[in-house]
PDB file of N, CA and C in Angstrom:
ATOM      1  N   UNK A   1      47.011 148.461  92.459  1.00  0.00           N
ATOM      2  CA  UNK A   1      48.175 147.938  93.129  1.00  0.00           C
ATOM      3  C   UNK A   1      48.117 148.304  94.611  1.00  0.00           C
ATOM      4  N   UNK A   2      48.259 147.611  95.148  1.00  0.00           N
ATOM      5  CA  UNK A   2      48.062 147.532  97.053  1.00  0.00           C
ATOM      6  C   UNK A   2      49.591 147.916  97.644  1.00  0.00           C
ATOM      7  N   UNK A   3      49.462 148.853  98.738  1.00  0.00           N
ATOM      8  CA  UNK A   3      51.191 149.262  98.629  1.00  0.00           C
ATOM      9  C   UNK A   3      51.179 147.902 100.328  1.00  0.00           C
ATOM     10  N   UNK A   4      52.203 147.759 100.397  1.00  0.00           N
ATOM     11  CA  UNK A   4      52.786 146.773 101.637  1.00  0.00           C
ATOM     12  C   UNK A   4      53.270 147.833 102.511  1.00  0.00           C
ATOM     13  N   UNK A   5      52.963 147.254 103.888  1.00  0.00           N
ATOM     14  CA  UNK A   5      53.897 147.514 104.653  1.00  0.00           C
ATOM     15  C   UNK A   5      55.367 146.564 105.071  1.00  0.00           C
ATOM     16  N   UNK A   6      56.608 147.063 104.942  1.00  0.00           N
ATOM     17  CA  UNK A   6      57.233 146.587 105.041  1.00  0.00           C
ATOM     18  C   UNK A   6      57.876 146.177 106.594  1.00  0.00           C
ATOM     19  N   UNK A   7      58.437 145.231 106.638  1.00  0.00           N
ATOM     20  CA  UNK A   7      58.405 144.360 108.215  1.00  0.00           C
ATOM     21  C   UNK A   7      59.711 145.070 108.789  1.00  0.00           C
ATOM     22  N   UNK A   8      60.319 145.558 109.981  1.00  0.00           N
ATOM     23  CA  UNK A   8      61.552 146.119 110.362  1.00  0.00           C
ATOM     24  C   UNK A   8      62.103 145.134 110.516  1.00  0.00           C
ATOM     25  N   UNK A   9      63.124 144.756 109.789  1.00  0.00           N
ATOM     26  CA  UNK A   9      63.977 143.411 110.187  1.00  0.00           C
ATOM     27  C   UNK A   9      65.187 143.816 110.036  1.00  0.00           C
ATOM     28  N   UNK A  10      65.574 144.667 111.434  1.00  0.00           N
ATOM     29  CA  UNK A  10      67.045 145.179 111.741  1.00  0.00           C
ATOM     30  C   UNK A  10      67.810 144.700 112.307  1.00  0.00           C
ATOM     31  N   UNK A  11      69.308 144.031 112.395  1.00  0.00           N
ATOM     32  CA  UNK A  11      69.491 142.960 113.027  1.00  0.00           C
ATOM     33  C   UNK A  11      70.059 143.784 114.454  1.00  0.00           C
ATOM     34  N   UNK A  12      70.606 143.215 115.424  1.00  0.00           N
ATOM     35  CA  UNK A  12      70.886 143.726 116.245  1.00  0.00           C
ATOM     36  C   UNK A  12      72.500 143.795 115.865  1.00  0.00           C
ATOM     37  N   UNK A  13      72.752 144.997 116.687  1.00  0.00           N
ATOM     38  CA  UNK A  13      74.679 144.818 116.543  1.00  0.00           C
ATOM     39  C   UNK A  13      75.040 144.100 117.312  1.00  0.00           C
ATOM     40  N   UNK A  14      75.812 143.984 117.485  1.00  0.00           N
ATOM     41  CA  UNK A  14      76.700 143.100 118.474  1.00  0.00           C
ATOM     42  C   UNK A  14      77.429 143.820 119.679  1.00  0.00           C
ATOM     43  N   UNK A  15      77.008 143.432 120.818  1.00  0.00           N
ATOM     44  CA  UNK A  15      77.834 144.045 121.820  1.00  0.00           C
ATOM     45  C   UNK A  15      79.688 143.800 121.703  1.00  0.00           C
ATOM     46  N   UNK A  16      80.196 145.129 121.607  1.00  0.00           N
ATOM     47  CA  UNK A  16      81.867 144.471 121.238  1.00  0.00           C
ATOM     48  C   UNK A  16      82.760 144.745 122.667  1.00  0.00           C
ATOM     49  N   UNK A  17      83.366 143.828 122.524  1.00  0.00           N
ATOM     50  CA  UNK A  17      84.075 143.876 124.310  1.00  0.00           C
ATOM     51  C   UNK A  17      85.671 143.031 123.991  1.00  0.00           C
ATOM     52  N   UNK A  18      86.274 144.078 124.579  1.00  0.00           N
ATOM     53  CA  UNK A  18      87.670 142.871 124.371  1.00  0.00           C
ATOM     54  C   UNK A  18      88.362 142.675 125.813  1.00  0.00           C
ATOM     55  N   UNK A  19      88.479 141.404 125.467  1.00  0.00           N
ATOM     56  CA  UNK A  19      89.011 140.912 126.847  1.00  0.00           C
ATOM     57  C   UNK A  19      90.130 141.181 127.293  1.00  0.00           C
ATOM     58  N   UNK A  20      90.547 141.087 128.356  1.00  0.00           N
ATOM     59  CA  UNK A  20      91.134 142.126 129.138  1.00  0.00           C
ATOM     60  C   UNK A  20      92.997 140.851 129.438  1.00  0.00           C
ATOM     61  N   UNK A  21      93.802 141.091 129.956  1.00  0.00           N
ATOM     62  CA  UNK A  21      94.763 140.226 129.799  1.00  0.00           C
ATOM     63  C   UNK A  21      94.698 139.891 131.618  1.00  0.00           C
ATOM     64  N   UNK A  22      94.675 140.214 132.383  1.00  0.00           N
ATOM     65  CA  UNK A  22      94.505 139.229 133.543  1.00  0.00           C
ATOM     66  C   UNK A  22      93.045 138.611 133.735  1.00  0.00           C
ATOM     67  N   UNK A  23      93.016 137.600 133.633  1.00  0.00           N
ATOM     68  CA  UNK A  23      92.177 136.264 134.089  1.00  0.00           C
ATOM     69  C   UNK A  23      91.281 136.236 132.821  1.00  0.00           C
ATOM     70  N   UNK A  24      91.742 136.132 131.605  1.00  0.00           N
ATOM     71  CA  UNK A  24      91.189 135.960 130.536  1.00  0.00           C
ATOM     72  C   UNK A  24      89.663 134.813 130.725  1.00  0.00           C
ATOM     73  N   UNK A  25      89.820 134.228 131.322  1.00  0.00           N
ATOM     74  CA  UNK A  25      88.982 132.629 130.928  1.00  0.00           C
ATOM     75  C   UNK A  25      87.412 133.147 132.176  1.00  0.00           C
ATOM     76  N   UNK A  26      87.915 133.581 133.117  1.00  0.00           N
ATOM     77  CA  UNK A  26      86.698 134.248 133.735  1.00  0.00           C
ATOM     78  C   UNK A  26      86.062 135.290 132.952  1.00  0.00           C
ATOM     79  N   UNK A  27      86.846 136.453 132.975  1.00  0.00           N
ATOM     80  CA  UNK A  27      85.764 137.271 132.021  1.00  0.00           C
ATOM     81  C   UNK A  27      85.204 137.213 131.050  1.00  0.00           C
ATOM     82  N   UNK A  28      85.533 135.619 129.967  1.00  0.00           N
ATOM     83  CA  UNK A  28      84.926 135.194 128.842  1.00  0.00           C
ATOM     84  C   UNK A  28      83.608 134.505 129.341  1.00  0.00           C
ATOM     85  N   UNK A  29      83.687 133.745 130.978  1.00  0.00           N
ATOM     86  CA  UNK A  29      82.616 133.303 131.246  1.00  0.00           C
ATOM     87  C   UNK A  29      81.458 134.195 131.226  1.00  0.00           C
ATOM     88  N   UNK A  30      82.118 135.587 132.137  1.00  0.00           N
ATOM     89  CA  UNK A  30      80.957 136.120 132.341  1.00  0.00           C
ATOM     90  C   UNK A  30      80.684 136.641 131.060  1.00  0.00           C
ATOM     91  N   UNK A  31      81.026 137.245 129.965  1.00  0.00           N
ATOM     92  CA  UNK A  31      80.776 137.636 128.854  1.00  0.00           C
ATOM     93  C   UNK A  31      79.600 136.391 128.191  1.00  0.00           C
ATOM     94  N   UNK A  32      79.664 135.779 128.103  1.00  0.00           N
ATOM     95  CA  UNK A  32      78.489 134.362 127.881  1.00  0.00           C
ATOM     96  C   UNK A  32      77.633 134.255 128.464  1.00  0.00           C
ATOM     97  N   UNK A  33      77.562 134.595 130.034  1.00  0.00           N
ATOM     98  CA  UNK A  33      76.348 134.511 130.992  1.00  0.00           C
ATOM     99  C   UNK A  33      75.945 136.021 130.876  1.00  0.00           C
ATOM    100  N   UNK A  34      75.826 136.879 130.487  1.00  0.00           N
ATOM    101  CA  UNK A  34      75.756 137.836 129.874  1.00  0.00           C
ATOM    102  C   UNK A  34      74.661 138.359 128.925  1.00  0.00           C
ATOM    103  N   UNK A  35      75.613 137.048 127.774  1.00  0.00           N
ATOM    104  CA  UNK A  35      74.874 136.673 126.386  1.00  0.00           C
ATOM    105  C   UNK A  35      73.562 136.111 126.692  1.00  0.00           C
ATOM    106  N   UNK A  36      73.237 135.139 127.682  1.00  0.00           N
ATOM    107  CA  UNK A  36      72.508 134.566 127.461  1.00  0.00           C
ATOM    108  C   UNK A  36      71.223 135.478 128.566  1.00  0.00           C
ATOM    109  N   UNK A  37      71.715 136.056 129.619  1.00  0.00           N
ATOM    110  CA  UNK A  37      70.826 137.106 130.133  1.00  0.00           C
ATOM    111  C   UNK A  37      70.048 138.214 129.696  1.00  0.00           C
ATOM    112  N   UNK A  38      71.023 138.425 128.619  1.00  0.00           N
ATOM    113  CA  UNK A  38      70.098 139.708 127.783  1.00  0.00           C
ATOM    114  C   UNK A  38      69.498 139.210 126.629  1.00  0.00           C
ATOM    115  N   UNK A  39      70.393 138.252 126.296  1.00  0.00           N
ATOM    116  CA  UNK A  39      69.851 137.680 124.936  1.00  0.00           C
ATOM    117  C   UNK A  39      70.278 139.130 123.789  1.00  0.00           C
ATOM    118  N   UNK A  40      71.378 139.286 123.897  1.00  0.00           N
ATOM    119  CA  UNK A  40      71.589 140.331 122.830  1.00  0.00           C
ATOM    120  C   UNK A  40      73.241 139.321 122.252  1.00  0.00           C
ATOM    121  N   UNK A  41      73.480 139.465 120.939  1.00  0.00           N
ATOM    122  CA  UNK A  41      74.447 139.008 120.806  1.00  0.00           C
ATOM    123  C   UNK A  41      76.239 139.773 121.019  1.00  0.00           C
ATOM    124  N   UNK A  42      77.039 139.030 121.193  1.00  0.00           N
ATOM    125  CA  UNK A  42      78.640 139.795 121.802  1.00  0.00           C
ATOM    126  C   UNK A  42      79.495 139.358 120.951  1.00  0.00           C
ATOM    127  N   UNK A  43      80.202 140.506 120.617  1.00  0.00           N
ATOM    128  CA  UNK A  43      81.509 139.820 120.134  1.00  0.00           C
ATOM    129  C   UNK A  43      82.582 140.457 121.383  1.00  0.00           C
ATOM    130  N   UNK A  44      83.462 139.423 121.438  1.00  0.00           N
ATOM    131  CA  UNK A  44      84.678 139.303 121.995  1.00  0.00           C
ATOM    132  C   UNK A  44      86.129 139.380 121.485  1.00  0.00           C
ATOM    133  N   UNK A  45      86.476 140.679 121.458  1.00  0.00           N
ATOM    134  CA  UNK A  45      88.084 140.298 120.767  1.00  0.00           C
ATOM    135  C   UNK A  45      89.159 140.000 121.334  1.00  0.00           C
ATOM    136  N   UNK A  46      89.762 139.092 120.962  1.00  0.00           N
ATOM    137  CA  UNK A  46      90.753 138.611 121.661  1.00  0.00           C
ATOM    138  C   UNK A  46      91.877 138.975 122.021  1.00  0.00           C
ATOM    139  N   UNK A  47      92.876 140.170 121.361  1.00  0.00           N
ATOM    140  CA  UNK A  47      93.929 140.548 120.825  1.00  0.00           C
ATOM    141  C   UNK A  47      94.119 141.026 122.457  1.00  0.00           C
ATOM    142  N   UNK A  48      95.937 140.635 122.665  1.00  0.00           N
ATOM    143  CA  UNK A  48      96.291 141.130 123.718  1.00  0.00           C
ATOM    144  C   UNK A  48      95.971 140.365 125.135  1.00  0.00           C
ATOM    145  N   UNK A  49      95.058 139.516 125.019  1.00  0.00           N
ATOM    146  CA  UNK A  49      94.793 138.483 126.030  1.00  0.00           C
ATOM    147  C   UNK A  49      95.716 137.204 125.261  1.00  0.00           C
ATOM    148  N   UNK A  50      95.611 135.901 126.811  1.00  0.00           N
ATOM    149  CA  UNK A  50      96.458 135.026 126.496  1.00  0.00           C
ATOM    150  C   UNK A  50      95.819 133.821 125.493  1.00  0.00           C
ATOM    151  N   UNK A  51      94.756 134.283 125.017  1.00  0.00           N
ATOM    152  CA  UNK A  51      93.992 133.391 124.056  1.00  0.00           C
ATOM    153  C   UNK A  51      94.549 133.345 123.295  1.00  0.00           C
ATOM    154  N   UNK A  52      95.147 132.680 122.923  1.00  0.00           N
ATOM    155  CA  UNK A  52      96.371 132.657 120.933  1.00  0.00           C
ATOM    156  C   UNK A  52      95.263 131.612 120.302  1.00  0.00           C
ATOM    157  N   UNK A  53      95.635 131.959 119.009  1.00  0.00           N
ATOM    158  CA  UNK A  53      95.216 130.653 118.227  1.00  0.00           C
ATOM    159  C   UNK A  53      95.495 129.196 118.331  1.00  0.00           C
ATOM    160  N   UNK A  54      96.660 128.927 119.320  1.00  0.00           N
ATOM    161  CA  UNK A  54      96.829 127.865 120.056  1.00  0.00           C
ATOM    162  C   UNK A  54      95.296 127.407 120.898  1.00  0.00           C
ATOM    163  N   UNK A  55      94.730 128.189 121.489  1.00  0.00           N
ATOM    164  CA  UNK A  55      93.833 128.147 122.787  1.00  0.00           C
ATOM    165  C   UNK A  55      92.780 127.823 121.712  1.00  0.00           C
ATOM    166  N   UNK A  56      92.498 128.759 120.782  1.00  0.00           N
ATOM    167  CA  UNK A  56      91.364 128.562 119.919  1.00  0.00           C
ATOM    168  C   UNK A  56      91.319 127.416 119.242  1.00  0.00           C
ATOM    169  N   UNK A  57      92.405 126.342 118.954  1.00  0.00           N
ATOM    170  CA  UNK A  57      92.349 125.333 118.024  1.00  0.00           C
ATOM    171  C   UNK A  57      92.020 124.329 119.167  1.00  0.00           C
ATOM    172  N   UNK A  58      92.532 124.540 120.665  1.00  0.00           N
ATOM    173  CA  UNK A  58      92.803 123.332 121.621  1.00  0.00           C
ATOM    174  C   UNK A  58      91.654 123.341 122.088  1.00  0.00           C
ATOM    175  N   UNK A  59      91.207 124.548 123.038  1.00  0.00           N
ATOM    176  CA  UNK A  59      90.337 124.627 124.138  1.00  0.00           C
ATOM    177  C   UNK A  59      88.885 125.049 123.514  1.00  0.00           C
ATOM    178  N   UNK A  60      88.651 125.961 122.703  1.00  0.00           N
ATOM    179  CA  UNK A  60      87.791 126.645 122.182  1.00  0.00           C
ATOM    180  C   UNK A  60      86.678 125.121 121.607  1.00  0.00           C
ATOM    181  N   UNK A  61      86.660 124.327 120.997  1.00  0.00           N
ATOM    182  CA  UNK A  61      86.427 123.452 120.984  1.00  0.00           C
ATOM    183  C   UNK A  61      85.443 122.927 122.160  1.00  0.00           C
ATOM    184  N   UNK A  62      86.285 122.551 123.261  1.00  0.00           N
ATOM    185  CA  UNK A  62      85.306 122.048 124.367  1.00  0.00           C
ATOM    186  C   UNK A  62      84.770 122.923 124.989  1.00  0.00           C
ATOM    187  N   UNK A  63      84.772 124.107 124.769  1.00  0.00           N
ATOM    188  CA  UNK A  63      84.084 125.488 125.840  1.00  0.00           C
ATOM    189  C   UNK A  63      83.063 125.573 124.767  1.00  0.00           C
ATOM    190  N   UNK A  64      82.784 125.473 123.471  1.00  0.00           N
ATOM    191  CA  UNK A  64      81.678 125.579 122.730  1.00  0.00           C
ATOM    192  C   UNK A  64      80.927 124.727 122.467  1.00  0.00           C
ATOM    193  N   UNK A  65      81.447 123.395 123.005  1.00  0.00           N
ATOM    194  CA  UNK A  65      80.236 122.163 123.292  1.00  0.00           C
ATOM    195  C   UNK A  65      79.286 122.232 124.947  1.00  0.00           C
ATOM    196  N   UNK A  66      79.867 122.365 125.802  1.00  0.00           N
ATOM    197  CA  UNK A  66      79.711 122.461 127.113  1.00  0.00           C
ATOM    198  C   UNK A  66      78.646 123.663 126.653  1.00  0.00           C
ATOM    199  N   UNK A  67      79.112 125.238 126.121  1.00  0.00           N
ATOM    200  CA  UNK A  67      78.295 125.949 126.660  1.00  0.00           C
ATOM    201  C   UNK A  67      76.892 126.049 125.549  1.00  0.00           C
ATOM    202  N   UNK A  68      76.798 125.219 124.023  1.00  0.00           N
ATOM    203  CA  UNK A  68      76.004 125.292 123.362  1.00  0.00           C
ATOM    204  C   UNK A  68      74.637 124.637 124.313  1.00  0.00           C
ATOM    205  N   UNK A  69      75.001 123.723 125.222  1.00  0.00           N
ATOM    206  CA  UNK A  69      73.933 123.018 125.859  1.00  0.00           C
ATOM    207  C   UNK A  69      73.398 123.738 126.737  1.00  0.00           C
ATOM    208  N   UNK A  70      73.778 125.431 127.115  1.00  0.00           N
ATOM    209  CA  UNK A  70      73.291 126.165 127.842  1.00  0.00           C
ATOM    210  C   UNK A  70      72.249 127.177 126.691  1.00  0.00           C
ATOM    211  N   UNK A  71      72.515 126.899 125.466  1.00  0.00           N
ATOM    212  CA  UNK A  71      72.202 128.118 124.390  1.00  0.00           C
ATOM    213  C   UNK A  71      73.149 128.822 123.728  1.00  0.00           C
ATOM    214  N   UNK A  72      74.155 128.941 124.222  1.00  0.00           N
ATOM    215  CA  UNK A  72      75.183 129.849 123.472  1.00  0.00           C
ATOM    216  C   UNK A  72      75.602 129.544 122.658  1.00  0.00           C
ATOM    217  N   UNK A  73      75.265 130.115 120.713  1.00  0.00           N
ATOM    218  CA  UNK A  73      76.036 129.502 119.905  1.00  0.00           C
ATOM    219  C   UNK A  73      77.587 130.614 119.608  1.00  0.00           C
ATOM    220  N   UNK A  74      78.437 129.816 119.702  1.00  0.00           N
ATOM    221  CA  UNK A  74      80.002 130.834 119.525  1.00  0.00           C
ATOM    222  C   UNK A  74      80.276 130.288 118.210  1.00  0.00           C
ATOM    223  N   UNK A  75      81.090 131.312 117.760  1.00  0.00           N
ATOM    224  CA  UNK A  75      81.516 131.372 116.558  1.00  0.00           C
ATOM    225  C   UNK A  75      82.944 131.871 116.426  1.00  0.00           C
ATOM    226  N   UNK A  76      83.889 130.970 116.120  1.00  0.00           N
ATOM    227  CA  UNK A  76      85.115 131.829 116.275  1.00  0.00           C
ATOM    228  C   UNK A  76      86.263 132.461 114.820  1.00  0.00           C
ATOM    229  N   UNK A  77      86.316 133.255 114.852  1.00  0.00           N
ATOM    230  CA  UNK A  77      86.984 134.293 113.460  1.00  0.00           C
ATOM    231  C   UNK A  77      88.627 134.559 113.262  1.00  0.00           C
ATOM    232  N   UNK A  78      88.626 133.595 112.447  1.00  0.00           N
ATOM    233  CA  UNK A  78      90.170 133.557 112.316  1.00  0.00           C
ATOM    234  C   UNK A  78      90.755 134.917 112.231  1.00  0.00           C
ATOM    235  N   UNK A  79      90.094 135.826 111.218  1.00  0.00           N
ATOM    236  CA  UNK A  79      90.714 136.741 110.370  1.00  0.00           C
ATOM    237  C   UNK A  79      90.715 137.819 112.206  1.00  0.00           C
ATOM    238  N   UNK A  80      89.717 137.858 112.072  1.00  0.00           N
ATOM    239  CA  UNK A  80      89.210 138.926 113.121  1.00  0.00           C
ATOM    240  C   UNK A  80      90.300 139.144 114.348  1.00  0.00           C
ATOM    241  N   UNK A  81      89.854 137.653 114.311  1.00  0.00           N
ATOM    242  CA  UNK A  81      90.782 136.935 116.273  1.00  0.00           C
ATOM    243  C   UNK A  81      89.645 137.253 117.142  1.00  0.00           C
ATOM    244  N   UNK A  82      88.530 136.804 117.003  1.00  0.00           N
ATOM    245  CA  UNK A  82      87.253 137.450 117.899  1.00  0.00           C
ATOM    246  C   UNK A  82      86.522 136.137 117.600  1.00  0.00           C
ATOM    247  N   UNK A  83      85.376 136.275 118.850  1.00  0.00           N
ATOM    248  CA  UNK A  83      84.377 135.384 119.052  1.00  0.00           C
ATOM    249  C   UNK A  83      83.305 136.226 118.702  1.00  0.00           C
ATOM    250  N   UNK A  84      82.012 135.407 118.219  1.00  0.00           N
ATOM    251  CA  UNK A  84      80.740 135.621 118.093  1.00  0.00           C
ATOM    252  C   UNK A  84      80.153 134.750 119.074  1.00  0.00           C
ATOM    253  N   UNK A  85      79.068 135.564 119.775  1.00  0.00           N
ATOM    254  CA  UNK A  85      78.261 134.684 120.534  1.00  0.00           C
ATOM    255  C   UNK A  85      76.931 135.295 120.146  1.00  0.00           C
ATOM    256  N   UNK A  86      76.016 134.094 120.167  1.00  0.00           N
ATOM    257  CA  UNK A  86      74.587 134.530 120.348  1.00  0.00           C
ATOM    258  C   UNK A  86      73.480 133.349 121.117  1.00  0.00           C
ATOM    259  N   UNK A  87      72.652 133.758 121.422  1.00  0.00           N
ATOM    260  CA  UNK A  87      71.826 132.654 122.434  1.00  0.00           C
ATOM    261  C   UNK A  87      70.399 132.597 121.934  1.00  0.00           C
ATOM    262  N   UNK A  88      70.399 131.172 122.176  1.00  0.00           N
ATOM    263  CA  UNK A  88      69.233 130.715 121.214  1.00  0.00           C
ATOM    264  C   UNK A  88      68.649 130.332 122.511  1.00  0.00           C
ATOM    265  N   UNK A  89      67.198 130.065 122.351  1.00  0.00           N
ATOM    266  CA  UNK A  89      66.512 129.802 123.680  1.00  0.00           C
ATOM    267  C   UNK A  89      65.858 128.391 123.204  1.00  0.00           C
ATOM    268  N   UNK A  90      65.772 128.309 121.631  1.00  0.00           N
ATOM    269  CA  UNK A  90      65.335 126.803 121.219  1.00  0.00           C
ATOM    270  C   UNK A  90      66.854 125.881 121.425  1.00  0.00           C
ATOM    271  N   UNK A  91      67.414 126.410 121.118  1.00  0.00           N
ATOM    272  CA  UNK A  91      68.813 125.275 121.746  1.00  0.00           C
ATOM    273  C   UNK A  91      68.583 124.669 123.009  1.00  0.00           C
ATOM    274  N   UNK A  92      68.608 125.990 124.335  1.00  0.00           N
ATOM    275  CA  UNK A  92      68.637 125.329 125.308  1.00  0.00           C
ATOM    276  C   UNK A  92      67.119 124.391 126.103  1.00  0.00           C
ATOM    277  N   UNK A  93      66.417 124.958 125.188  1.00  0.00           N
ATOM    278  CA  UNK A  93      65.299 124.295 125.444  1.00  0.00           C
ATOM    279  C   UNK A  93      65.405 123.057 124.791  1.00  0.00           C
ATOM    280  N   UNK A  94      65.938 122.821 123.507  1.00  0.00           N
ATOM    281  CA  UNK A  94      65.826 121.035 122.824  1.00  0.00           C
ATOM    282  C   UNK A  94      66.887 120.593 123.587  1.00  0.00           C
ATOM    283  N   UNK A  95      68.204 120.857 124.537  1.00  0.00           N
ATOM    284  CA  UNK A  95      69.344 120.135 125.538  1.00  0.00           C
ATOM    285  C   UNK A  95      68.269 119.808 126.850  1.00  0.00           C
ATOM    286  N   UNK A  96      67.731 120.461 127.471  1.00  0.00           N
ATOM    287  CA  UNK A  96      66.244 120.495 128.655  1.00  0.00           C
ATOM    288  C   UNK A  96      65.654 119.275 128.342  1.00  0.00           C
ATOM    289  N   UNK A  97      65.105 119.287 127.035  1.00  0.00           N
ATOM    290  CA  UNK A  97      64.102 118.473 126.685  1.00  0.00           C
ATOM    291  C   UNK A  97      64.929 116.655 126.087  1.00  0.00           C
ATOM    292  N   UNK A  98      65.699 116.783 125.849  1.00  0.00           N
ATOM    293  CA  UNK A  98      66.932 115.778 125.485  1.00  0.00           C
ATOM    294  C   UNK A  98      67.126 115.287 126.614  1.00  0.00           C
ATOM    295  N   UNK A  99      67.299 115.949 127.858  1.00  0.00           N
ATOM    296  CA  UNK A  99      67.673 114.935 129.386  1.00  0.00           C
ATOM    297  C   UNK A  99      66.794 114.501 129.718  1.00  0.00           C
ATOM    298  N   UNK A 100      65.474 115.176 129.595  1.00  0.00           N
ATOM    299  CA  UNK A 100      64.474 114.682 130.321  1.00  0.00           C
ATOM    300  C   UNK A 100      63.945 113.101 129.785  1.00  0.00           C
ATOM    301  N   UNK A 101      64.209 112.656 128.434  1.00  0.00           N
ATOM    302  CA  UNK A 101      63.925 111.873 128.034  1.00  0.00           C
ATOM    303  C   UNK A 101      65.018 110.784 127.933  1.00  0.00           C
ATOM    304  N   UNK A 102      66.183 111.265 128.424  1.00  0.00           N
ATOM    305  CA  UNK A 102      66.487 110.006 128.075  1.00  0.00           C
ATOM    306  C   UNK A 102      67.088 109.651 130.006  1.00  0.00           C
ATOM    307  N   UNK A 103      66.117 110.313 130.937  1.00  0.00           N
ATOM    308  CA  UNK A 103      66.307 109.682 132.019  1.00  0.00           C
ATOM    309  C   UNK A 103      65.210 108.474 132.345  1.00  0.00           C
TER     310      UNK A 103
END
């Protein structure tokens, strides 16, 4: 019997950060440009900023189409009240490769 080595497949944690209550919508930006600089994944909690579940049903929506075409996939958690972000580099590379062709 041959013993294996086994592969480290540890996931990363998540950077946790909660947003702050003046100028909520900037520091979520930079929290994303962030994400996608380190390439480590973030969670964001919301609690106490002006993000309600109002914002999350309305806005959250078009801020996660806009920024998936940069790489960022978000994920948003009812129970929690927090965002998941993580950045894919094949995303923003198949949005790259998607313009180029259809100019």
């Amino acid at each position: 019997m041959q013993h294996r080595k086994h592969k480290n497949t540890k996931k990363l944690t998540p950077q946790i950060e909660d947003l702050p209550t003046e100028f909520p919508d900037v520091e979520f930006v930079k929290f994303m440009e962030r994400t996608i600089k380190t390439s480590r994944p973030t969670k964001v909690r919301l609690n106490g900023s002006n993000m309600d579940k109002e914002w999350a049903w309305m806005v959250f929506p078009k801020w996660k189409d806009l920024w998936e075409k940069k790489g960022v996939k978000m994920k948003y958690d009812e129970k929690q009240h927090c965002i998941f972000m993580n950045y894919s580099k094949e995303l923003a590379d198949a949005y790259k490769n998607f313009l180029k062709l259809t100019r």
